[in-house]
PDB file of N, CA and C in Angstrom:
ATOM      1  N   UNK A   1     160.287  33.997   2.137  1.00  0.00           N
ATOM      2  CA  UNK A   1     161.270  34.956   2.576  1.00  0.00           C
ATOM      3  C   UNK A   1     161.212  36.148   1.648  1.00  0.00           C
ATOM      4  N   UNK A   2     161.515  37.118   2.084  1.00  0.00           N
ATOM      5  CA  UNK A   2     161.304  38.506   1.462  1.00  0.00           C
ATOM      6  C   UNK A   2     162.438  39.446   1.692  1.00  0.00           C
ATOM      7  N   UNK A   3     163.042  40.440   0.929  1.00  0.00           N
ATOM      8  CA  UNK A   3     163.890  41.740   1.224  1.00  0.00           C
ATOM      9  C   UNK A   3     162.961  42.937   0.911  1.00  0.00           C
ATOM     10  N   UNK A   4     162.252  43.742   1.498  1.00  0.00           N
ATOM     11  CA  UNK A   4     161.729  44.437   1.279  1.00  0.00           C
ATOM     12  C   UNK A   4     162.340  45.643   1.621  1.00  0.00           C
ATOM     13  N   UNK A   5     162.919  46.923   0.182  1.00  0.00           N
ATOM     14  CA  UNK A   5     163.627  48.128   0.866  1.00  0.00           C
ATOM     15  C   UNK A   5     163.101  49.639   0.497  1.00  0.00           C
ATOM     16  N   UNK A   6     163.584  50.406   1.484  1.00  0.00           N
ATOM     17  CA  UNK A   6     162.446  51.525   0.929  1.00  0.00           C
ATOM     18  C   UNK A   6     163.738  53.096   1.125  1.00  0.00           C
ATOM     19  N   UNK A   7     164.221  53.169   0.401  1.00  0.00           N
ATOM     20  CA  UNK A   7     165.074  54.325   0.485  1.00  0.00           C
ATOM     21  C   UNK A   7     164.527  55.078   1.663  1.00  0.00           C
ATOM     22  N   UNK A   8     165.479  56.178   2.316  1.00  0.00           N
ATOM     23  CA  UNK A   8     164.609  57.011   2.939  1.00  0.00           C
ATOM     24  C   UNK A   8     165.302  58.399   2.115  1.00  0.00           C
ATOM     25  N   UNK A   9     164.875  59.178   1.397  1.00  0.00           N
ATOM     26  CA  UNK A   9     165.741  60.440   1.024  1.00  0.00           C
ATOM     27  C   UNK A   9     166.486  61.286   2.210  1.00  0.00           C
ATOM     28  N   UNK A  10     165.637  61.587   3.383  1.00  0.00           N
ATOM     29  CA  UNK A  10     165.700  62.545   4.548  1.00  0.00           C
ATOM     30  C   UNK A  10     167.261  61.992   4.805  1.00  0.00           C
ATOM     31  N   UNK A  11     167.535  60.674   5.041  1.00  0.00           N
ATOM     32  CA  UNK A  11     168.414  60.134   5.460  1.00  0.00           C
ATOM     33  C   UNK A  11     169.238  59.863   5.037  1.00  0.00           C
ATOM     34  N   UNK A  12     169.366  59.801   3.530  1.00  0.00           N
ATOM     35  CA  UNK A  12     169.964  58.637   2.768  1.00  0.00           C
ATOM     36  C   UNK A  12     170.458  57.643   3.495  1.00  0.00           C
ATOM     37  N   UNK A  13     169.295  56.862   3.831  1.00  0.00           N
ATOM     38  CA  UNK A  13     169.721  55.137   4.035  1.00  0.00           C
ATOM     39  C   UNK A  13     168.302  54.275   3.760  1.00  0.00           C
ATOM     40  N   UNK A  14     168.531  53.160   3.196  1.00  0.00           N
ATOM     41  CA  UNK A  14     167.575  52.378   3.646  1.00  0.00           C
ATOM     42  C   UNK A  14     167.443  51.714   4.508  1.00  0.00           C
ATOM     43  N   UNK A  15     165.824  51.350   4.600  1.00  0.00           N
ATOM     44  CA  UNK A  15     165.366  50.441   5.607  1.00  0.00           C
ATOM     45  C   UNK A  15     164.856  49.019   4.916  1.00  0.00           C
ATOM     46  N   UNK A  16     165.880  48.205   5.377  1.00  0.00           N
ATOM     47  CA  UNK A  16     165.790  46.695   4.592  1.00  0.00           C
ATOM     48  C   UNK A  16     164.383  45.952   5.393  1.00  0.00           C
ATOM     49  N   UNK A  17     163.717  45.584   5.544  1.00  0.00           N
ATOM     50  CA  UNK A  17     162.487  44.601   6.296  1.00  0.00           C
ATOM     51  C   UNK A  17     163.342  43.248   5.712  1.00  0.00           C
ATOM     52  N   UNK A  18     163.604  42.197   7.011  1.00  0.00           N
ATOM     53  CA  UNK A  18     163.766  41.193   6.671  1.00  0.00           C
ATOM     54  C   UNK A  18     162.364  40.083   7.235  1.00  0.00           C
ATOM     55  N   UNK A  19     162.236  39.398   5.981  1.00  0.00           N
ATOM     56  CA  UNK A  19     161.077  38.478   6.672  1.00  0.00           C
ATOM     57  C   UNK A  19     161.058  37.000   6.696  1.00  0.00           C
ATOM     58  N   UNK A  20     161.247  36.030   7.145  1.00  0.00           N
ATOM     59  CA  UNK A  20     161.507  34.573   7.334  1.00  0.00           C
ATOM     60  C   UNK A  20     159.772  33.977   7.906  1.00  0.00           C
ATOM     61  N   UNK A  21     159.550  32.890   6.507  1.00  0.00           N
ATOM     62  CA  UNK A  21     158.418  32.595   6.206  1.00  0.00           C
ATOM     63  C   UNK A  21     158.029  31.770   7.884  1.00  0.00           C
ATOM     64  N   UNK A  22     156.637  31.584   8.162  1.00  0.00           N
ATOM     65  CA  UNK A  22     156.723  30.930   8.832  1.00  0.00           C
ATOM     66  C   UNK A  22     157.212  29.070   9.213  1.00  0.00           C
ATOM     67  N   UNK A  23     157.247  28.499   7.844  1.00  0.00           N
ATOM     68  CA  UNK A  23     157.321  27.144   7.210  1.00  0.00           C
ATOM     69  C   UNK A  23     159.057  26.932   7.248  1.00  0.00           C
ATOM     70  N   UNK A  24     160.022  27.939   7.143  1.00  0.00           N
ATOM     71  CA  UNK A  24     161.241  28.204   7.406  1.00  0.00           C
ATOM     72  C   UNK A  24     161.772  28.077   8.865  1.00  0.00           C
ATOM     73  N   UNK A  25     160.790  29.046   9.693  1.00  0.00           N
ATOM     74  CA  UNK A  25     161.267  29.070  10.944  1.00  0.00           C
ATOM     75  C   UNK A  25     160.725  27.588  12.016  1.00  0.00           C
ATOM     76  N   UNK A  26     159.844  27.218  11.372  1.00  0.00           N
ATOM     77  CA  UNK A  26     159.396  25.938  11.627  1.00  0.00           C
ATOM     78  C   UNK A  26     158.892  25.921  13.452  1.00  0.00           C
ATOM     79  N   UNK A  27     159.685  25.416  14.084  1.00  0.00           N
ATOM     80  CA  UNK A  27     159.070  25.519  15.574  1.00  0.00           C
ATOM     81  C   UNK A  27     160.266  26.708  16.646  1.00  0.00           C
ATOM     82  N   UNK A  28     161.257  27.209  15.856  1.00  0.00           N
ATOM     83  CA  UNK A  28     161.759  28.314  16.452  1.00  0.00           C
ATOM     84  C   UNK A  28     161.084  29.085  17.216  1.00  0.00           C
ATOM     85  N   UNK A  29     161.408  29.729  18.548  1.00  0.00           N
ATOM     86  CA  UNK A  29     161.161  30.509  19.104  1.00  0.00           C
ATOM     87  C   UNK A  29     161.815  31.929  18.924  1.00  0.00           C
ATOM     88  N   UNK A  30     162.661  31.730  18.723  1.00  0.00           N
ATOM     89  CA  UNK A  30     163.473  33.342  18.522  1.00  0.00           C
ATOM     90  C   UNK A  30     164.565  33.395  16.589  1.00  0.00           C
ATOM     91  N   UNK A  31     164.583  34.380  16.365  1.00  0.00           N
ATOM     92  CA  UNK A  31     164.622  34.634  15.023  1.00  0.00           C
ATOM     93  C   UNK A  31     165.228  35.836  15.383  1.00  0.00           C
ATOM     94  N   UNK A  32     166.486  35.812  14.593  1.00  0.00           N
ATOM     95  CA  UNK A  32     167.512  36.958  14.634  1.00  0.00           C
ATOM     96  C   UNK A  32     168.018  37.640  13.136  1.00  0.00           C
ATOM     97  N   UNK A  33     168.515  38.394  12.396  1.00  0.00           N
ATOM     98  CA  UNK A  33     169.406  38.363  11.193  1.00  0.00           C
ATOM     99  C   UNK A  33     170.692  38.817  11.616  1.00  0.00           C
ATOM    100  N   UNK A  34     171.553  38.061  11.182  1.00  0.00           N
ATOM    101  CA  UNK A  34     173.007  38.717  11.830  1.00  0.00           C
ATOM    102  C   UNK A  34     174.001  38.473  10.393  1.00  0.00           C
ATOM    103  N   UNK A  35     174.917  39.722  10.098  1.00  0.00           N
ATOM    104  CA  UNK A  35     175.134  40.202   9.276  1.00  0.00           C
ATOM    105  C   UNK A  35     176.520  40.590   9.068  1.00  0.00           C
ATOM    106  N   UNK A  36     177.032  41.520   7.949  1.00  0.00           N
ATOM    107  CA  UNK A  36     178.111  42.550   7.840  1.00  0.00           C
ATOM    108  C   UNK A  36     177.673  43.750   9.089  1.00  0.00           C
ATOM    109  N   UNK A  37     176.520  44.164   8.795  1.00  0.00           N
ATOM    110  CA  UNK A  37     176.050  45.159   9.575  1.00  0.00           C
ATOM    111  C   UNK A  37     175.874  45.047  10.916  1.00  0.00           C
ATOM    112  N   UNK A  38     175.895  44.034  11.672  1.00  0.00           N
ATOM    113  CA  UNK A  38     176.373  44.401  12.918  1.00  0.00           C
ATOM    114  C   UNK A  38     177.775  43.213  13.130  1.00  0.00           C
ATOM    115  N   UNK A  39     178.649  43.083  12.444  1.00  0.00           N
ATOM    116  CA  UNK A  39     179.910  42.235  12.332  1.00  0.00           C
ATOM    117  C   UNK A  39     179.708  40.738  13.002  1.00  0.00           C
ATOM    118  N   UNK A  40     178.464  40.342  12.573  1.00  0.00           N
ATOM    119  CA  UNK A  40     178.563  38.854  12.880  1.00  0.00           C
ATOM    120  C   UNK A  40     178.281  38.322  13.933  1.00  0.00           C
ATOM    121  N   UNK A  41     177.837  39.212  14.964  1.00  0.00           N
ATOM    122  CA  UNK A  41     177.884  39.145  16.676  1.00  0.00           C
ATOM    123  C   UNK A  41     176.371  38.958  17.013  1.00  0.00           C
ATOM    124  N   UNK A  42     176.261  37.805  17.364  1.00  0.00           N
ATOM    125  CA  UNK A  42     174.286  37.369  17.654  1.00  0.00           C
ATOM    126  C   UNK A  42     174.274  37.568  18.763  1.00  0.00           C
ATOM    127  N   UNK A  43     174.904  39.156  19.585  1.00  0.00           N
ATOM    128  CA  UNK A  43     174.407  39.496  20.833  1.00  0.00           C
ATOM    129  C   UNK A  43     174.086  41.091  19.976  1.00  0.00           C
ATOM    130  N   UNK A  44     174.599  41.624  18.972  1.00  0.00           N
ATOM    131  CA  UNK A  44     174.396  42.665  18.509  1.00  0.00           C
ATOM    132  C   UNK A  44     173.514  42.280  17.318  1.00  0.00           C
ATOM    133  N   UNK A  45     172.799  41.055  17.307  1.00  0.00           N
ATOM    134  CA  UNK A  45     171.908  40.866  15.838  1.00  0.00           C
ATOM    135  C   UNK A  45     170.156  41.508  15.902  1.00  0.00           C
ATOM    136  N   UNK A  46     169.875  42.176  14.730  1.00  0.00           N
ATOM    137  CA  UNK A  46     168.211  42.403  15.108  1.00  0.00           C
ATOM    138  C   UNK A  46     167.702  41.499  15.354  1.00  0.00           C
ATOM    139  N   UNK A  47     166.752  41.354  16.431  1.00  0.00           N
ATOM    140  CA  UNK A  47     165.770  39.999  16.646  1.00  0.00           C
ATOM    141  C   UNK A  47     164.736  40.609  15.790  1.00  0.00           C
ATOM    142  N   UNK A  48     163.899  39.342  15.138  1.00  0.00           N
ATOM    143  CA  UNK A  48     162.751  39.544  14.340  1.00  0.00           C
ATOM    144  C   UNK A  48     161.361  39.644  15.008  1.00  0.00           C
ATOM    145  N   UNK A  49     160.625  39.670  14.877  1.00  0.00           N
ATOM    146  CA  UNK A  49     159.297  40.161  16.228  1.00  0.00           C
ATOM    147  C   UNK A  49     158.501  38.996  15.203  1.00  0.00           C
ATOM    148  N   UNK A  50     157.672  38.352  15.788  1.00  0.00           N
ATOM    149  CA  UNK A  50     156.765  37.043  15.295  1.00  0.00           C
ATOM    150  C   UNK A  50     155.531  37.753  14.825  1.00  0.00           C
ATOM    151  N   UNK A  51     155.086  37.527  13.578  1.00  0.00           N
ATOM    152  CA  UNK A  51     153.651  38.105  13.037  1.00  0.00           C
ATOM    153  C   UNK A  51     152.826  37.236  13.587  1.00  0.00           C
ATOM    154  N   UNK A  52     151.325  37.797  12.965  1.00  0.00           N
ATOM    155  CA  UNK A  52     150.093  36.521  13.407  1.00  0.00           C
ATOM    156  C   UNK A  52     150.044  35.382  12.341  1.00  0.00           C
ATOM    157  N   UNK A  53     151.190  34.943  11.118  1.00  0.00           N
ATOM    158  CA  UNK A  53     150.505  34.176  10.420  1.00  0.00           C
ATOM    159  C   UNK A  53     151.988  33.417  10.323  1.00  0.00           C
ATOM    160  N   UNK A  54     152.730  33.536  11.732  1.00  0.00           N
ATOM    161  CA  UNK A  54     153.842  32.253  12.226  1.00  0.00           C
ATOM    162  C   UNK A  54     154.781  33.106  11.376  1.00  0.00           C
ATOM    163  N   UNK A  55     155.354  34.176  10.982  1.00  0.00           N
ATOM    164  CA  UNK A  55     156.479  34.383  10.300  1.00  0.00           C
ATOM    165  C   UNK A  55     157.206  35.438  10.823  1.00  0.00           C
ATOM    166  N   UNK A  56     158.071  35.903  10.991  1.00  0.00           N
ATOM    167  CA  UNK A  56     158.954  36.851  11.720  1.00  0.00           C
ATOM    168  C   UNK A  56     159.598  37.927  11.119  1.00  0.00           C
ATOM    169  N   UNK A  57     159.380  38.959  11.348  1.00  0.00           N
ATOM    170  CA  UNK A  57     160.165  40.133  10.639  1.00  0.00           C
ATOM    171  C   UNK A  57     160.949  40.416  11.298  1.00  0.00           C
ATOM    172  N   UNK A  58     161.641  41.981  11.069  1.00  0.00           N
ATOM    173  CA  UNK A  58     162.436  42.976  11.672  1.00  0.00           C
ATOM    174  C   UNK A  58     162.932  43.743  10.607  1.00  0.00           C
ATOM    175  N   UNK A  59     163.166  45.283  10.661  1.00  0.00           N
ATOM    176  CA  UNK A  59     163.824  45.775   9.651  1.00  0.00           C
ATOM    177  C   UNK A  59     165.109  46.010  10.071  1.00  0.00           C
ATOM    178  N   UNK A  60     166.136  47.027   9.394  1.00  0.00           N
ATOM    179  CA  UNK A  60     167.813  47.650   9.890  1.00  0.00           C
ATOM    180  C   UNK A  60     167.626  48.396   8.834  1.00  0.00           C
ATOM    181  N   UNK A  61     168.213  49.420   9.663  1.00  0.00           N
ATOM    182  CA  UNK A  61     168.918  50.735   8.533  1.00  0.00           C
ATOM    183  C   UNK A  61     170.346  50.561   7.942  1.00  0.00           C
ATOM    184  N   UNK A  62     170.429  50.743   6.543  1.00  0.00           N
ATOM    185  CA  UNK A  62     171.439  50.492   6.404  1.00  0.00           C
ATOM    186  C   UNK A  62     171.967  51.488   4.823  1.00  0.00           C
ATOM    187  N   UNK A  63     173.158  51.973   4.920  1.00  0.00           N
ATOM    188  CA  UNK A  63     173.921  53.050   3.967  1.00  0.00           C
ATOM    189  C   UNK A  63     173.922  52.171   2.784  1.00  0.00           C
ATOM    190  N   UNK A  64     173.515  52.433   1.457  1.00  0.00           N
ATOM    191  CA  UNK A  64     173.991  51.704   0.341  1.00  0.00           C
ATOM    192  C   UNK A  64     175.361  50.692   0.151  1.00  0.00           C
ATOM    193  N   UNK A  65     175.266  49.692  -0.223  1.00  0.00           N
ATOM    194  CA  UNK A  65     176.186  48.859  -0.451  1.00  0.00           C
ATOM    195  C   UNK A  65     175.893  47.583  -0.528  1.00  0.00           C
ATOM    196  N   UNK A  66     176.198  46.257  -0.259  1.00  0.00           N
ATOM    197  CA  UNK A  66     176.271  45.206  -0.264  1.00  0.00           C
ATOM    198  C   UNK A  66     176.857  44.560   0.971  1.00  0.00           C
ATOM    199  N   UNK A  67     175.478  43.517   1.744  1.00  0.00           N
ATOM    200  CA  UNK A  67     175.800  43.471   2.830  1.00  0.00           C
ATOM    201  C   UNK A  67     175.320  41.756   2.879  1.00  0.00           C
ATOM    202  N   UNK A  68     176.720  40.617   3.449  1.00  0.00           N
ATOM    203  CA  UNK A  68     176.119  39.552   3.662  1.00  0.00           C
ATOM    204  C   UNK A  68     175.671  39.479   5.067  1.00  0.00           C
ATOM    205  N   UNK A  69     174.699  38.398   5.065  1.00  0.00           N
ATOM    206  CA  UNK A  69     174.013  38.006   6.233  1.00  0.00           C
ATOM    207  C   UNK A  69     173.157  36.579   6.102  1.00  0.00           C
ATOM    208  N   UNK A  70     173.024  36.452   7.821  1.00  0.00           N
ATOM    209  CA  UNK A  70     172.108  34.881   7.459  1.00  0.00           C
ATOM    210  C   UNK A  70     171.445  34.884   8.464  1.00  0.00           C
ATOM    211  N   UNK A  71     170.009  34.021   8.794  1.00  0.00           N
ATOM    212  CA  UNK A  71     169.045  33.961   9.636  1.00  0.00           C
ATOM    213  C   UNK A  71     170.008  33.258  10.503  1.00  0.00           C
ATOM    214  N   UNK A  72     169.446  33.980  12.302  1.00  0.00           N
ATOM    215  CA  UNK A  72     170.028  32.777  12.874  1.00  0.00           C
ATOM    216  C   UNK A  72     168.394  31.845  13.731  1.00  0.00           C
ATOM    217  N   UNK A  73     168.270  30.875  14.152  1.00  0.00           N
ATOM    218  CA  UNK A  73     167.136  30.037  14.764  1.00  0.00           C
ATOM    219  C   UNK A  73     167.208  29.771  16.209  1.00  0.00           C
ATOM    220  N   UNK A  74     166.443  30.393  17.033  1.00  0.00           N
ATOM    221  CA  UNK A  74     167.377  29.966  18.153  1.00  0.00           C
ATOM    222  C   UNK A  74     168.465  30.024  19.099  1.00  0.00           C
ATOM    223  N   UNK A  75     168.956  30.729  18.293  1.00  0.00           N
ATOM    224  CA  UNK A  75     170.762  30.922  18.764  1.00  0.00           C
ATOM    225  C   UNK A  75     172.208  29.596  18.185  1.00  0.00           C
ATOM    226  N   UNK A  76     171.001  28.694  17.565  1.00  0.00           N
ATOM    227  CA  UNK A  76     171.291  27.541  17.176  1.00  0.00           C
ATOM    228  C   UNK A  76     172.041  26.901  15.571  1.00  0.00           C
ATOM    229  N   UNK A  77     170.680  27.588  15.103  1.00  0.00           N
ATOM    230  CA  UNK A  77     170.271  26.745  13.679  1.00  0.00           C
ATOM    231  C   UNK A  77     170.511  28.165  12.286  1.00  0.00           C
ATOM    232  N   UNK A  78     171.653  27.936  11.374  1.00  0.00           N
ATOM    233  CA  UNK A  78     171.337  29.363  10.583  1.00  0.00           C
ATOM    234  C   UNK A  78     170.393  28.815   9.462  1.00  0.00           C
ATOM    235  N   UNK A  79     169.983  29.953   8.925  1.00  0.00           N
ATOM    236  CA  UNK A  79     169.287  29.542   7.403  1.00  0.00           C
ATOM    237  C   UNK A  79     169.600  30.875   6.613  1.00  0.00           C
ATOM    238  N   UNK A  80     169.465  30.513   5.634  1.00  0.00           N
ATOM    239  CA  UNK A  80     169.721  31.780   4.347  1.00  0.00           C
ATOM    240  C   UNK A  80     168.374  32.185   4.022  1.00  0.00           C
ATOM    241  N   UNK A  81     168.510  33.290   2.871  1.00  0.00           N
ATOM    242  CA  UNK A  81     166.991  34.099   3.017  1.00  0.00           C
ATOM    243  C   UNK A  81     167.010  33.494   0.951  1.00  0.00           C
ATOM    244  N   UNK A  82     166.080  33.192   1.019  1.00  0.00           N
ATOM    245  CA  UNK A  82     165.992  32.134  -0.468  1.00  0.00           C
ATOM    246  C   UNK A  82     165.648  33.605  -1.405  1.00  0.00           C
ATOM    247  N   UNK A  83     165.508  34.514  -1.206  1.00  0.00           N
ATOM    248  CA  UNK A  83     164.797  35.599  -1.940  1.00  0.00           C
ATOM    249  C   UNK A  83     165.795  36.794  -1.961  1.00  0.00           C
ATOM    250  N   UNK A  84     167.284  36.414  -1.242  1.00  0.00           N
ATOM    251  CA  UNK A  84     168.655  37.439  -1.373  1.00  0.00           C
ATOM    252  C   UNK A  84     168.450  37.825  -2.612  1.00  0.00           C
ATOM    253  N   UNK A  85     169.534  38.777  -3.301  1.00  0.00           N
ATOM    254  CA  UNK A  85     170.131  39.605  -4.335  1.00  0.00           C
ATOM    255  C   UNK A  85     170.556  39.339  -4.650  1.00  0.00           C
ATOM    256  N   UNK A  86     171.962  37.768  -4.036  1.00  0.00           N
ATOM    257  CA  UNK A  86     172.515  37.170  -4.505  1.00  0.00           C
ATOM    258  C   UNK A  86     173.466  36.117  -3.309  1.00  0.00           C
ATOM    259  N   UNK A  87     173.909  35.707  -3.996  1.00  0.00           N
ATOM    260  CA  UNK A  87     174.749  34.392  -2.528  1.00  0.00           C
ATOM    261  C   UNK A  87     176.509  34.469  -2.875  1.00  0.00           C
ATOM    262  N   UNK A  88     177.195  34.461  -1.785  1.00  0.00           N
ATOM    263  CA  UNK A  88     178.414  33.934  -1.861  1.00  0.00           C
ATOM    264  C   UNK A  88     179.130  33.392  -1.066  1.00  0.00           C
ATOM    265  N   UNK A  89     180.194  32.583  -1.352  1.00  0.00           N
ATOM    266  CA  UNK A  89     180.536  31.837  -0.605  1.00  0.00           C
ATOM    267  C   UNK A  89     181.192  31.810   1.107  1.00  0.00           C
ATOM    268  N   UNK A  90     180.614  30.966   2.320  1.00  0.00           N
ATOM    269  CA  UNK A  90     180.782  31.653   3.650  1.00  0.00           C
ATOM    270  C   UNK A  90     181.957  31.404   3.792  1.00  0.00           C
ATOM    271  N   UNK A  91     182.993  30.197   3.065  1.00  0.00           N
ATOM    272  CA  UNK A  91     184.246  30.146   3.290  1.00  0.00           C
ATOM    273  C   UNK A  91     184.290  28.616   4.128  1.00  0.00           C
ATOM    274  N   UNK A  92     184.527  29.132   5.363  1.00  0.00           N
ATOM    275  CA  UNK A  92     184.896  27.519   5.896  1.00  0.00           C
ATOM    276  C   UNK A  92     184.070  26.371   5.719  1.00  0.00           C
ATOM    277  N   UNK A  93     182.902  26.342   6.024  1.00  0.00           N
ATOM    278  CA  UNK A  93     181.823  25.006   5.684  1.00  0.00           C
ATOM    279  C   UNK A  93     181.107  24.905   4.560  1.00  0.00           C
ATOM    280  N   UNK A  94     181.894  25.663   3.467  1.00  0.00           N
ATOM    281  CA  UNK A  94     181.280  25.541   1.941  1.00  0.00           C
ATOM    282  C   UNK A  94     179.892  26.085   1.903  1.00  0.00           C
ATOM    283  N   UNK A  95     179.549  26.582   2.893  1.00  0.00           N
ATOM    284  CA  UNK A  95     177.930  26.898   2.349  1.00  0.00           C
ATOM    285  C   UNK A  95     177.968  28.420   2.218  1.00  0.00           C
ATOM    286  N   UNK A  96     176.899  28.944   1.984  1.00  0.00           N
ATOM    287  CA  UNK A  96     176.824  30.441   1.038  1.00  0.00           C
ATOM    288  C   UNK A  96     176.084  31.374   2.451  1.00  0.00           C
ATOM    289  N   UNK A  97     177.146  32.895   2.525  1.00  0.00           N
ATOM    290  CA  UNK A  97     176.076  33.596   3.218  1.00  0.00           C
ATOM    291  C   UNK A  97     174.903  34.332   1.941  1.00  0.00           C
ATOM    292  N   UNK A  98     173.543  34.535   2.614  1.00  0.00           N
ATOM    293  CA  UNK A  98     172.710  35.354   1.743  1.00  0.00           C
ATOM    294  C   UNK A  98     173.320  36.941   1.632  1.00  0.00           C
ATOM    295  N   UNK A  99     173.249  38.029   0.346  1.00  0.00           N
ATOM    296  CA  UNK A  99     173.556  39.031   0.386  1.00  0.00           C
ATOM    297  C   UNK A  99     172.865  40.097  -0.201  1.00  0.00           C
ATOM    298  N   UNK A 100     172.259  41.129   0.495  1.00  0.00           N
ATOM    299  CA  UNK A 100     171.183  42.503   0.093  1.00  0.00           C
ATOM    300  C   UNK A 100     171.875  43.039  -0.442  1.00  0.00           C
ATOM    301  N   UNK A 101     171.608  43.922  -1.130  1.00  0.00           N
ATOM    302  CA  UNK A 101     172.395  44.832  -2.422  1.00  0.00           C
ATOM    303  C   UNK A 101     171.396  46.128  -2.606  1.00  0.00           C
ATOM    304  N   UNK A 102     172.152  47.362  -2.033  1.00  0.00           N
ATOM    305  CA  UNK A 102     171.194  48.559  -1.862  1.00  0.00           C
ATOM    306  C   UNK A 102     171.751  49.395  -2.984  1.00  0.00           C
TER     307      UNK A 102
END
């Protein structure tokens, strides 16, 4: 898993690349990131587009700040991005959303 970000000056915003290994996504067909940035809604989440070596990207633009988010699998299954900025807690089921930090 990867956060890869690249300021844009023209814009001031970055463009985050999210990438979910292929060994992560395992036999998934569809691969989403859903976030602060689009309020949690996996009908408004980026879908990730499938590379040739089984792993899935997608980038989002996004204004400086600190933004949680988590893979979704499927529509099904979430996973966290092991290579975040940092983790905190999701609240009800004790487990951690992942969080980018621009």
């Amino acid at each position: 898993m990867a956060l890869t970000k690249t300021f844009v000056k023209s814009r001031s915003l970055f463009k985050v690349t999210f990438t979910l290994p292929a060994e992560v996504v395992d036999s998934a067909k569809k691969v989403a990131v859903v976030g602060e940035f689009n309020g949690w809604d996996p009908e408004q989440a980026t879908a990730l587009k499938k590379q040739k070596d089984g792993s899935f990207k997608g980038t989002v633009e996004l204004t400086a700040g600190e933004y949680q988010f988590r893979y979704l699998l499927d529509n099904e299954k979430w996973t966290n991005d092991l290579e975040a900025d940092k983790y905190v807690p999701a609240g009800v089921n004790a487990e951690e959303n992942s969080v980018v930090v621009l």
